[in-house]
PDB file of N, CA and C in Angstrom:
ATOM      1  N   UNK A   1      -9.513  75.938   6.797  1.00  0.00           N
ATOM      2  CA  UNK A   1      -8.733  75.041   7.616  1.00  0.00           C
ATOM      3  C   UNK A   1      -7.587  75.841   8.236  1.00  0.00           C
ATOM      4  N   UNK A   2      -7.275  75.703   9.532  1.00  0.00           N
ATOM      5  CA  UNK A   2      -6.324  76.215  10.314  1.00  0.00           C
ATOM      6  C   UNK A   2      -5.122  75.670   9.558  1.00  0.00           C
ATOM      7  N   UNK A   3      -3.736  76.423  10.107  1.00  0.00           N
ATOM      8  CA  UNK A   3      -2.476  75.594   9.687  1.00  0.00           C
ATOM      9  C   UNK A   3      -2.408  74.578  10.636  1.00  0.00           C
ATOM     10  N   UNK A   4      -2.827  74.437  12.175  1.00  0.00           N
ATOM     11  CA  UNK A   4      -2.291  73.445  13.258  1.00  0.00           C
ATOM     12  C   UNK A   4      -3.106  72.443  12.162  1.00  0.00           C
ATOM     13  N   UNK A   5      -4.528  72.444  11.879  1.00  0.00           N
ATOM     14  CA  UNK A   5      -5.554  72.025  11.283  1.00  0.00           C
ATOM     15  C   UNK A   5      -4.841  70.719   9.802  1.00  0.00           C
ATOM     16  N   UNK A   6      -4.558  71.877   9.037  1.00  0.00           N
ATOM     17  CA  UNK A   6      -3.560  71.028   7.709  1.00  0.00           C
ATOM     18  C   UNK A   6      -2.744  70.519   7.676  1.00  0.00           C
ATOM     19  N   UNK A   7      -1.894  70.591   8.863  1.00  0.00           N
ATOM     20  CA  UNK A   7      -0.209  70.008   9.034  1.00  0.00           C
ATOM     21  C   UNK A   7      -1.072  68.946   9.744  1.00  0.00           C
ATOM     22  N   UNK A   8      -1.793  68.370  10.702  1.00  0.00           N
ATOM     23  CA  UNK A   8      -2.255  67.607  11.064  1.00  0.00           C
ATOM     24  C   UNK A   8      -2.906  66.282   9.944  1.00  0.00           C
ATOM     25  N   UNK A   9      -3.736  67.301   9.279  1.00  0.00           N
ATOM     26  CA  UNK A   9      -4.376  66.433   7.756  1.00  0.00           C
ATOM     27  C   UNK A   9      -3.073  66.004   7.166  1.00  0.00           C
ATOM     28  N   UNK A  10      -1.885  66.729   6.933  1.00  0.00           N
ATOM     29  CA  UNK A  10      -1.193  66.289   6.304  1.00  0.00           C
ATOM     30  C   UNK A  10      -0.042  65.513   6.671  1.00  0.00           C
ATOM     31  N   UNK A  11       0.052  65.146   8.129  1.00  0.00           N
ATOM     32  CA  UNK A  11       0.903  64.346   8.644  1.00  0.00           C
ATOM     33  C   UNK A  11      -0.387  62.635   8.722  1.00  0.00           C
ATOM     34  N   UNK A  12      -1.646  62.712   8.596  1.00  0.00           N
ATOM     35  CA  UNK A  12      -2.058  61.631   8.713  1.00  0.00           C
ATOM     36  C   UNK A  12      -2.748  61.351   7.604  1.00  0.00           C
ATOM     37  N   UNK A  13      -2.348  61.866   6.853  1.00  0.00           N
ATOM     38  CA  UNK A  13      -1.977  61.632   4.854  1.00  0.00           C
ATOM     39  C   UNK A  13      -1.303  60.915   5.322  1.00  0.00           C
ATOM     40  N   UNK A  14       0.823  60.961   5.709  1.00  0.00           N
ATOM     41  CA  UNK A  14       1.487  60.399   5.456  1.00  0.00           C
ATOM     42  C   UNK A  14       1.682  59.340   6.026  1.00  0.00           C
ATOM     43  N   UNK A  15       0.818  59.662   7.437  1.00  0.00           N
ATOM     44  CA  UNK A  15       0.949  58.535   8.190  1.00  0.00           C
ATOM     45  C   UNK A  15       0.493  56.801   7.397  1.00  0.00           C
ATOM     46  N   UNK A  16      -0.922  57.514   6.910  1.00  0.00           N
ATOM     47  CA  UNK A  16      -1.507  56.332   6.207  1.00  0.00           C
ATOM     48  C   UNK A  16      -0.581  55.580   5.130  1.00  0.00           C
ATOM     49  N   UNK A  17      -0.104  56.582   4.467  1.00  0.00           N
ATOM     50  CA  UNK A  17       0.676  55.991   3.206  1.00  0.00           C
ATOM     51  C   UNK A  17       1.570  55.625   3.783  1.00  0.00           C
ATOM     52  N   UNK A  18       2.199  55.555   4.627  1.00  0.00           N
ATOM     53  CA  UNK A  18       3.657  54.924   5.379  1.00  0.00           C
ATOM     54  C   UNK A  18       3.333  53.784   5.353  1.00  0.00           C
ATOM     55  N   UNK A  19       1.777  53.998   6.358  1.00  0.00           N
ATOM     56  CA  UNK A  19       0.792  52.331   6.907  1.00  0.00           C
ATOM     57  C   UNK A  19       0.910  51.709   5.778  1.00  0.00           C
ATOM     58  N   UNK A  20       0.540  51.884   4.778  1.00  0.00           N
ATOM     59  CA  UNK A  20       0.172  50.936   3.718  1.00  0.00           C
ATOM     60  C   UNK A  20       1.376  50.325   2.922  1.00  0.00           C
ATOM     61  N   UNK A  21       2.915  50.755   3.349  1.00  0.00           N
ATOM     62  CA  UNK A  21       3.872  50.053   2.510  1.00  0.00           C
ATOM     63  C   UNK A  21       3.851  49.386   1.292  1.00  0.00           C
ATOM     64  N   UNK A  22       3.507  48.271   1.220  1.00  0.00           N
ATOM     65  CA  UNK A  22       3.852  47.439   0.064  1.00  0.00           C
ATOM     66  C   UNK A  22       2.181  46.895  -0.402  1.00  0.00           C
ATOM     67  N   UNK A  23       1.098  47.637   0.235  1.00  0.00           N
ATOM     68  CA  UNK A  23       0.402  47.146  -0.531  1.00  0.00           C
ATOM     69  C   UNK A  23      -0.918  46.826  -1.702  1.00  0.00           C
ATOM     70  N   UNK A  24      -0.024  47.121  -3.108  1.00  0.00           N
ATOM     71  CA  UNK A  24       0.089  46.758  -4.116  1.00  0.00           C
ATOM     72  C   UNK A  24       0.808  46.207  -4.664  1.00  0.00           C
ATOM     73  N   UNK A  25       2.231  46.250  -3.811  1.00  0.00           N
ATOM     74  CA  UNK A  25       3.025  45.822  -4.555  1.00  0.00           C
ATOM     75  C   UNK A  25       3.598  44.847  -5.011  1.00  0.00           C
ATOM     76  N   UNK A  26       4.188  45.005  -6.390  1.00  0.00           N
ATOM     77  CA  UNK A  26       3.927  43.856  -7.886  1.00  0.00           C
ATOM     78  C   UNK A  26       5.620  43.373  -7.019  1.00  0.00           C
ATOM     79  N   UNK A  27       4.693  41.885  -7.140  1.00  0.00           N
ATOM     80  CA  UNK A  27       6.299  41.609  -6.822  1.00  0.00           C
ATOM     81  C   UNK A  27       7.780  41.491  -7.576  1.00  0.00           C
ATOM     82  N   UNK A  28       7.747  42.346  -9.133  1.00  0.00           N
ATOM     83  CA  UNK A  28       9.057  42.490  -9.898  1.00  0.00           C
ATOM     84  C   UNK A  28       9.498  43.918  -9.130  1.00  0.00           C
ATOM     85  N   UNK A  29       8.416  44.951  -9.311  1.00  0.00           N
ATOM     86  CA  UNK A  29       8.257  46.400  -9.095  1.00  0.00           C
ATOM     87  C   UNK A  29       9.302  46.352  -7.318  1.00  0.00           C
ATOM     88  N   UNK A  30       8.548  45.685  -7.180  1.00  0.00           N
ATOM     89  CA  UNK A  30       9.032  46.206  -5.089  1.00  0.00           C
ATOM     90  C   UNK A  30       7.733  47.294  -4.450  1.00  0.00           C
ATOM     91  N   UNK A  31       8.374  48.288  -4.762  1.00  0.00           N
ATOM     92  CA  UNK A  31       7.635  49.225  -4.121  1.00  0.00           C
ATOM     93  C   UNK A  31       6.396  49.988  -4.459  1.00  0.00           C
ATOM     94  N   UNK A  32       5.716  50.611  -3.794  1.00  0.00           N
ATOM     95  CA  UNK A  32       4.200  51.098  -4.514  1.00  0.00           C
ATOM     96  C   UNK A  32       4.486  52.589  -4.508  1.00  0.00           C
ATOM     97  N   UNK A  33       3.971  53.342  -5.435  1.00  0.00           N
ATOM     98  CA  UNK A  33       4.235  54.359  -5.734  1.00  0.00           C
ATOM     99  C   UNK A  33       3.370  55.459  -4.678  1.00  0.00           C
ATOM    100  N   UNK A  34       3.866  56.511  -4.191  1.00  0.00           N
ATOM    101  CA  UNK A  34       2.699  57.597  -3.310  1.00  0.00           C
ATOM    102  C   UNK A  34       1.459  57.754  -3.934  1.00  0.00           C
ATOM    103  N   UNK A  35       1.342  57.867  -5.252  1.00  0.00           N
ATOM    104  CA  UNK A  35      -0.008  58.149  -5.280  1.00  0.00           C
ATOM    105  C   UNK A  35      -0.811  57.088  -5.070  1.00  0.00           C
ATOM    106  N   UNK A  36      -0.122  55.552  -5.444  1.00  0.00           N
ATOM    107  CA  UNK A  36      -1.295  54.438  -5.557  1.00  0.00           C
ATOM    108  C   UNK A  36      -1.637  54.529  -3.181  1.00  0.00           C
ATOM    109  N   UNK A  37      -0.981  54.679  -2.796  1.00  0.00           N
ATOM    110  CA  UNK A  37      -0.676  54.690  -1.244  1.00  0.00           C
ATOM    111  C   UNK A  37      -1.269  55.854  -1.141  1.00  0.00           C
ATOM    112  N   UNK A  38      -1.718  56.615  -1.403  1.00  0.00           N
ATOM    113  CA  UNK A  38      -2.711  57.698  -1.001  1.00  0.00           C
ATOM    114  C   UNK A  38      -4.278  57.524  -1.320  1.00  0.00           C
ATOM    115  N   UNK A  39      -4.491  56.989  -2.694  1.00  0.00           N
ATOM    116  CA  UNK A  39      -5.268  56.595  -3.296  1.00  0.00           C
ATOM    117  C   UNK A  39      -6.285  56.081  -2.664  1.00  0.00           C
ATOM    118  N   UNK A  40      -5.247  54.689  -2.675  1.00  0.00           N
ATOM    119  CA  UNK A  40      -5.980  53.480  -1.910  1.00  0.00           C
ATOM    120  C   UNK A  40      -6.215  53.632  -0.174  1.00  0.00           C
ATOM    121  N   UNK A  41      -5.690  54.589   0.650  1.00  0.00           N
ATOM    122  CA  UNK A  41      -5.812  54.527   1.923  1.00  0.00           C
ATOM    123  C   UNK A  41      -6.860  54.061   2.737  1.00  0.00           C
ATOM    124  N   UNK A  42      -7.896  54.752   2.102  1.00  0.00           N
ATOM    125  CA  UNK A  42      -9.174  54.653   3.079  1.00  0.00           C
ATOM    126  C   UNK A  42      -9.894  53.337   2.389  1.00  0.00           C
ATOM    127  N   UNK A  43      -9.145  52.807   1.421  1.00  0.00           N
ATOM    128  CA  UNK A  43      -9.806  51.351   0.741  1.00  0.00           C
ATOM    129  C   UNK A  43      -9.377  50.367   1.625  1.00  0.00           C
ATOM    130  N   UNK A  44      -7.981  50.230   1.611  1.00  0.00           N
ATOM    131  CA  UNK A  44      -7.359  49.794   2.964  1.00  0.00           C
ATOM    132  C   UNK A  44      -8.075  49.885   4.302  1.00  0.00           C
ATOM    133  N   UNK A  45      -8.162  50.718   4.835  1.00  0.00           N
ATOM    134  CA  UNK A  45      -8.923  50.899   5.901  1.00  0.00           C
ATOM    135  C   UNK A  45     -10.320  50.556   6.359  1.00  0.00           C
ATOM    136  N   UNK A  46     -10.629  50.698   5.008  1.00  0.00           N
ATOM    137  CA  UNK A  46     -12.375  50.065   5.192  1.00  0.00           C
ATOM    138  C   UNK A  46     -12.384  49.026   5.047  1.00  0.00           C
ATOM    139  N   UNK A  47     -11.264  47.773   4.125  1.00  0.00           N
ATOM    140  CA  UNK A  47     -11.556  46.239   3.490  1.00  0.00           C
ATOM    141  C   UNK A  47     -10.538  45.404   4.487  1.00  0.00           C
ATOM    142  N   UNK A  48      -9.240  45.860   4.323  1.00  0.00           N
ATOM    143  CA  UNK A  48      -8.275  45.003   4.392  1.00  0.00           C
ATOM    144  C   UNK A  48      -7.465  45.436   5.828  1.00  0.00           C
ATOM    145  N   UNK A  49      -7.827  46.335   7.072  1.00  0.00           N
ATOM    146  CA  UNK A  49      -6.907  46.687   8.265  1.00  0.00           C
ATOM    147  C   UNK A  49      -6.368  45.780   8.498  1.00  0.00           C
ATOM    148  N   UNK A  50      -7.067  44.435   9.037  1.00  0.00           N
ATOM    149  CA  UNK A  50      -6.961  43.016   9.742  1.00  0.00           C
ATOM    150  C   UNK A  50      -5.348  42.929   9.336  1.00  0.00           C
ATOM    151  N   UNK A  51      -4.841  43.024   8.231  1.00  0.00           N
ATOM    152  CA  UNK A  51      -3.903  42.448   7.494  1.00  0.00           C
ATOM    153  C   UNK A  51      -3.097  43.739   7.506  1.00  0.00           C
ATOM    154  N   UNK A  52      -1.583  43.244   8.075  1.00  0.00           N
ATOM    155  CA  UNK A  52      -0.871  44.427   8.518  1.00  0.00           C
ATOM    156  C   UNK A  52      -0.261  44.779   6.252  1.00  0.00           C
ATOM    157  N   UNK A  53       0.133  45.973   6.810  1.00  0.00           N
ATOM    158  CA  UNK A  53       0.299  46.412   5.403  1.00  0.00           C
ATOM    159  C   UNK A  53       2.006  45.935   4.723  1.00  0.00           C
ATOM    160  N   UNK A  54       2.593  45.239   4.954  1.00  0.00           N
ATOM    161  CA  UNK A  54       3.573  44.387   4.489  1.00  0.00           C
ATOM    162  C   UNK A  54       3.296  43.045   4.596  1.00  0.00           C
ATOM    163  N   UNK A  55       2.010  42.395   4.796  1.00  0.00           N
ATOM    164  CA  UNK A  55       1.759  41.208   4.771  1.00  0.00           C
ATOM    165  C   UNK A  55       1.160  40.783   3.855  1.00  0.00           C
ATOM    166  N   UNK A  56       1.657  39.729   3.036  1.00  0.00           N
ATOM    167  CA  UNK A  56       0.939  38.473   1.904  1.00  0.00           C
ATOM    168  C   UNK A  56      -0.397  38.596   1.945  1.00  0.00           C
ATOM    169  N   UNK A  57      -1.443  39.005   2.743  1.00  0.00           N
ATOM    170  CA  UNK A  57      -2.385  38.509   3.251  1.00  0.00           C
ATOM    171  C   UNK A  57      -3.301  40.086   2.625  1.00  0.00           C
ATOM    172  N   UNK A  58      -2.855  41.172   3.048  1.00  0.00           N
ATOM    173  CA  UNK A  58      -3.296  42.421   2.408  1.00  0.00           C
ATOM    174  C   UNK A  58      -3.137  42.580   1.116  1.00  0.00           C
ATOM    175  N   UNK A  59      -2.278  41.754   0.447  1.00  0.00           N
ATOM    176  CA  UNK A  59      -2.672  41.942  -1.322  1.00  0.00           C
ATOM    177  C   UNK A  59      -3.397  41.014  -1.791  1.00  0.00           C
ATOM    178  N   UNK A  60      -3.714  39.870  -1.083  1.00  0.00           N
ATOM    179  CA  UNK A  60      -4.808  39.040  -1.546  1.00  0.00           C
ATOM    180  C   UNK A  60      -6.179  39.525  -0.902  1.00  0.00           C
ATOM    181  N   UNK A  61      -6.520  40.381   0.367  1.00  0.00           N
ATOM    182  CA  UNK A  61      -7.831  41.261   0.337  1.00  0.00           C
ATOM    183  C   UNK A  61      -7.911  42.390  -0.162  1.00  0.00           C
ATOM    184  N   UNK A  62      -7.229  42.620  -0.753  1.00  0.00           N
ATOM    185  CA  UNK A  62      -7.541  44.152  -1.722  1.00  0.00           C
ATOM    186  C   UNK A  62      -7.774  42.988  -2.995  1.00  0.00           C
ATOM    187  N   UNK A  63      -6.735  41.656  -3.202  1.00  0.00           N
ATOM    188  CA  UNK A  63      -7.756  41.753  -4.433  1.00  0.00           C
ATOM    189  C   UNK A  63      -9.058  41.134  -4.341  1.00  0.00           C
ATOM    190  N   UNK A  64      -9.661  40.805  -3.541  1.00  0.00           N
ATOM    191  CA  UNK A  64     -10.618  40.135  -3.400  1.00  0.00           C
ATOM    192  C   UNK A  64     -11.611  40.884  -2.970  1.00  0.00           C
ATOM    193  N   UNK A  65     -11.654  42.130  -2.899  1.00  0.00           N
ATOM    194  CA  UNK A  65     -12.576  43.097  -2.545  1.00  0.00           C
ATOM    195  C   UNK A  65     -12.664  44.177  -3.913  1.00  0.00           C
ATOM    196  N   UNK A  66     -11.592  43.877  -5.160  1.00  0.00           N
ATOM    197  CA  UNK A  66     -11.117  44.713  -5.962  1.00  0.00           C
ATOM    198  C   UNK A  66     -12.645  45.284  -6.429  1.00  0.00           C
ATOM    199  N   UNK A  67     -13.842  44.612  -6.646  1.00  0.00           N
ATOM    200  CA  UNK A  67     -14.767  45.372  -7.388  1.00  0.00           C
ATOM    201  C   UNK A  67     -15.364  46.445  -6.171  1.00  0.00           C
ATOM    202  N   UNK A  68     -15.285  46.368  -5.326  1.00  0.00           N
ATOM    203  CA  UNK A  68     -15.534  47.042  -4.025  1.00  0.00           C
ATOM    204  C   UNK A  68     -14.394  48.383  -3.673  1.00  0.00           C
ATOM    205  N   UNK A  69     -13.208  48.303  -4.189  1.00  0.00           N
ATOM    206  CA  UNK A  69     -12.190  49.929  -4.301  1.00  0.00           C
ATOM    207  C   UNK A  69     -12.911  50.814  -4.939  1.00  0.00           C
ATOM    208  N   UNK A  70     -12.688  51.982  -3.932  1.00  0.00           N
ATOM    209  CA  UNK A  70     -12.279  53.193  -4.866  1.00  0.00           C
ATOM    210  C   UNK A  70     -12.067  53.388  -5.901  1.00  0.00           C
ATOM    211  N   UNK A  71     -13.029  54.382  -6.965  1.00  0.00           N
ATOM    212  CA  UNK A  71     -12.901  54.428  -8.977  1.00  0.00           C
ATOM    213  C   UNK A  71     -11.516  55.351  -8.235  1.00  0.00           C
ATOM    214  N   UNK A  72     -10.918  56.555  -6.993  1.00  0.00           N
ATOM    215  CA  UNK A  72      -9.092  56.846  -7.695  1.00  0.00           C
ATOM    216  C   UNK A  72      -8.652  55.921  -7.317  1.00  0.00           C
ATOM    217  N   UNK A  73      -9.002  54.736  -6.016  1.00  0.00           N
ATOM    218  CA  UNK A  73      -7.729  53.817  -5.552  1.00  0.00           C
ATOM    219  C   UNK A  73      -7.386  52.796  -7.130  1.00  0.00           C
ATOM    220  N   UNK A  74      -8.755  52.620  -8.167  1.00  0.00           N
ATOM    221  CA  UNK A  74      -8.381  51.520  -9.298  1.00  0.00           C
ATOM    222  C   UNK A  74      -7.831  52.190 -10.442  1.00  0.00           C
ATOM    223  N   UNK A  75      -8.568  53.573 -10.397  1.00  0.00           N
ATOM    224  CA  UNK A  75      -7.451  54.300 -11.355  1.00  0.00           C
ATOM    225  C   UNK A  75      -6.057  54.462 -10.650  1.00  0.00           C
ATOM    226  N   UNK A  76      -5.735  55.152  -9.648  1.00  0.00           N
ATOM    227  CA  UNK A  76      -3.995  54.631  -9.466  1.00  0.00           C
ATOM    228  C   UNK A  76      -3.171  53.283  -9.691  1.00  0.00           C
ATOM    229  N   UNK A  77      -4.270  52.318  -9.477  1.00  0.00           N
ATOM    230  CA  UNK A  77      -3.599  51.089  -9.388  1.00  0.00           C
ATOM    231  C   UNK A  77      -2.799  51.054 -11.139  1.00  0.00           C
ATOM    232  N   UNK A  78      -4.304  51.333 -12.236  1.00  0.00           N
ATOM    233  CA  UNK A  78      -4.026  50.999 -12.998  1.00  0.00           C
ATOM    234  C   UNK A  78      -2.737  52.052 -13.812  1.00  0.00           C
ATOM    235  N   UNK A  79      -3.114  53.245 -13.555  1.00  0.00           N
ATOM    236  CA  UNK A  79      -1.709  54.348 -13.969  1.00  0.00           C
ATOM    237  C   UNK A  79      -0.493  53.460 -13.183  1.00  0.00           C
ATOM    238  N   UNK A  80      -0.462  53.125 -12.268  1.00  0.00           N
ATOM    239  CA  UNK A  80       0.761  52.626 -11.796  1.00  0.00           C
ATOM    240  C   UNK A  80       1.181  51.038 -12.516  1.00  0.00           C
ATOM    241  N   UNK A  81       0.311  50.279 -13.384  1.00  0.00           N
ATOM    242  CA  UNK A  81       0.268  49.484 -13.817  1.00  0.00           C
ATOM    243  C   UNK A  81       0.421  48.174 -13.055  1.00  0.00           C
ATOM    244  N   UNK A  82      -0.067  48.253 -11.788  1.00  0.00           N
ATOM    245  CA  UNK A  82      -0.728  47.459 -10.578  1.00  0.00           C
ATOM    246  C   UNK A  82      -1.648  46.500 -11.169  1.00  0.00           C
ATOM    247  N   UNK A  83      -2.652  46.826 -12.386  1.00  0.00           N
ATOM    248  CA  UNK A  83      -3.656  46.119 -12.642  1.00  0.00           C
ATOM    249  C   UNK A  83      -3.803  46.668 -14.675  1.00  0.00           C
ATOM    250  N   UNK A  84      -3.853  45.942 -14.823  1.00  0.00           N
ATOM    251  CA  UNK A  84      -4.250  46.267 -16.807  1.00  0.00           C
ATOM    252  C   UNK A  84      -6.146  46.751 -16.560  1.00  0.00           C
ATOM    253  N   UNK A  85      -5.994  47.976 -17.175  1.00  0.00           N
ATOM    254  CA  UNK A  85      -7.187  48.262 -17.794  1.00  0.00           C
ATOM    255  C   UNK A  85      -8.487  47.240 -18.254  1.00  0.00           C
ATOM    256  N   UNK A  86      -7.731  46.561 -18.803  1.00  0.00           N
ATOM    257  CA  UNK A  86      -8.995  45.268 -19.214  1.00  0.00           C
ATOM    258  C   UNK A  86      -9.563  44.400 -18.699  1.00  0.00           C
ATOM    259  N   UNK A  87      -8.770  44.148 -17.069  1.00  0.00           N
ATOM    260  CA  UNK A  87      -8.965  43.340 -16.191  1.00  0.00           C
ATOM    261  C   UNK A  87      -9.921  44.520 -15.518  1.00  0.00           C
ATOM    262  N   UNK A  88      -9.771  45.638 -14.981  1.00  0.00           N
ATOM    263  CA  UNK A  88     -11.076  46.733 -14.652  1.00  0.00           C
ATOM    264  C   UNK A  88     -11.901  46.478 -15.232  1.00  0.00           C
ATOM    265  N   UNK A  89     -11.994  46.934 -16.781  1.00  0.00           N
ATOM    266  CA  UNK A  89     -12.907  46.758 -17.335  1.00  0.00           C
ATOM    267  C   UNK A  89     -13.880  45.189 -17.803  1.00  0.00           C
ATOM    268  N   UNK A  90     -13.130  44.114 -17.476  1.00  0.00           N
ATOM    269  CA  UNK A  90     -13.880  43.148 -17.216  1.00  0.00           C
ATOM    270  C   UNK A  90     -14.444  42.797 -16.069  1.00  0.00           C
ATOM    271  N   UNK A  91     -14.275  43.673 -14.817  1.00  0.00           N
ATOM    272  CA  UNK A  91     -14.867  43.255 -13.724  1.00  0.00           C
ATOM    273  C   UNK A  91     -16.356  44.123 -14.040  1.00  0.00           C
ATOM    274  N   UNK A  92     -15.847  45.228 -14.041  1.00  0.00           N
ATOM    275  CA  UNK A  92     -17.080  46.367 -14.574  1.00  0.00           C
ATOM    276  C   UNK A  92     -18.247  45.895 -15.277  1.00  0.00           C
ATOM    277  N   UNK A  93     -17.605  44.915 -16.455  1.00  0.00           N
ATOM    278  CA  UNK A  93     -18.894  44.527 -17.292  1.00  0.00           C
ATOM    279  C   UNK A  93     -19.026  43.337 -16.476  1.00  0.00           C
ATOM    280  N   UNK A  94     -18.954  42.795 -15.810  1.00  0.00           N
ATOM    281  CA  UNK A  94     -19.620  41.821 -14.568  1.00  0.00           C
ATOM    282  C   UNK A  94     -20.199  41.869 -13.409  1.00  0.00           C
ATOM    283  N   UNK A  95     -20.264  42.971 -13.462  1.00  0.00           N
ATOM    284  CA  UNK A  95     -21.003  43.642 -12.295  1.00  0.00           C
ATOM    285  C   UNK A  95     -22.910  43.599 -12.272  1.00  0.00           C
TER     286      UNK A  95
END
């Protein structure tokens, strides 16, 4: 990869995670952490665009697509404690 090449990749890394603001976020928490916003980007992008990324409306289609994320966008969620382990793992065994 060129440098024009990576600074490019890596300005629309940030771009995305900018895009995605708040959404995961727990409404005690506030804010979503970079990794869950990197994570989840292209989950976002593929399920939930319609729904701007500070809107009510994008944390109820991420969860409603939740068995359909990304295994890093649900592992960040859950390291970030976005979602309990057991609630994964009960969708998993319902699958």
């Amino acid at each position: 990869m060129t440098p024009i090449s990576t600074l490019l990749a890596a300005r629309a890394a940030f771009a995305a995670a900018v895009a995605l603001g708040t959404l995961a976020a727990s409404t005690q928490a506030g804010a979503v952490s970079l990794s869950v916003k990197m994570a989840c980007a292209s989950d976002y992008y593929a399920h939930c665009s319609q729904h701007a990324p500070d809107s009510p409306g994008v944390r109820k289609c991420m969860r409603s697509v939740g068995r359909n994320l990304s295994q890093g966008c649900i592992n960040a969620l859950v390291a970030a404690g976005e979602v309990s382990k057991s609630v994964v793992e009960k969708q998993v065994a319902a699958k």
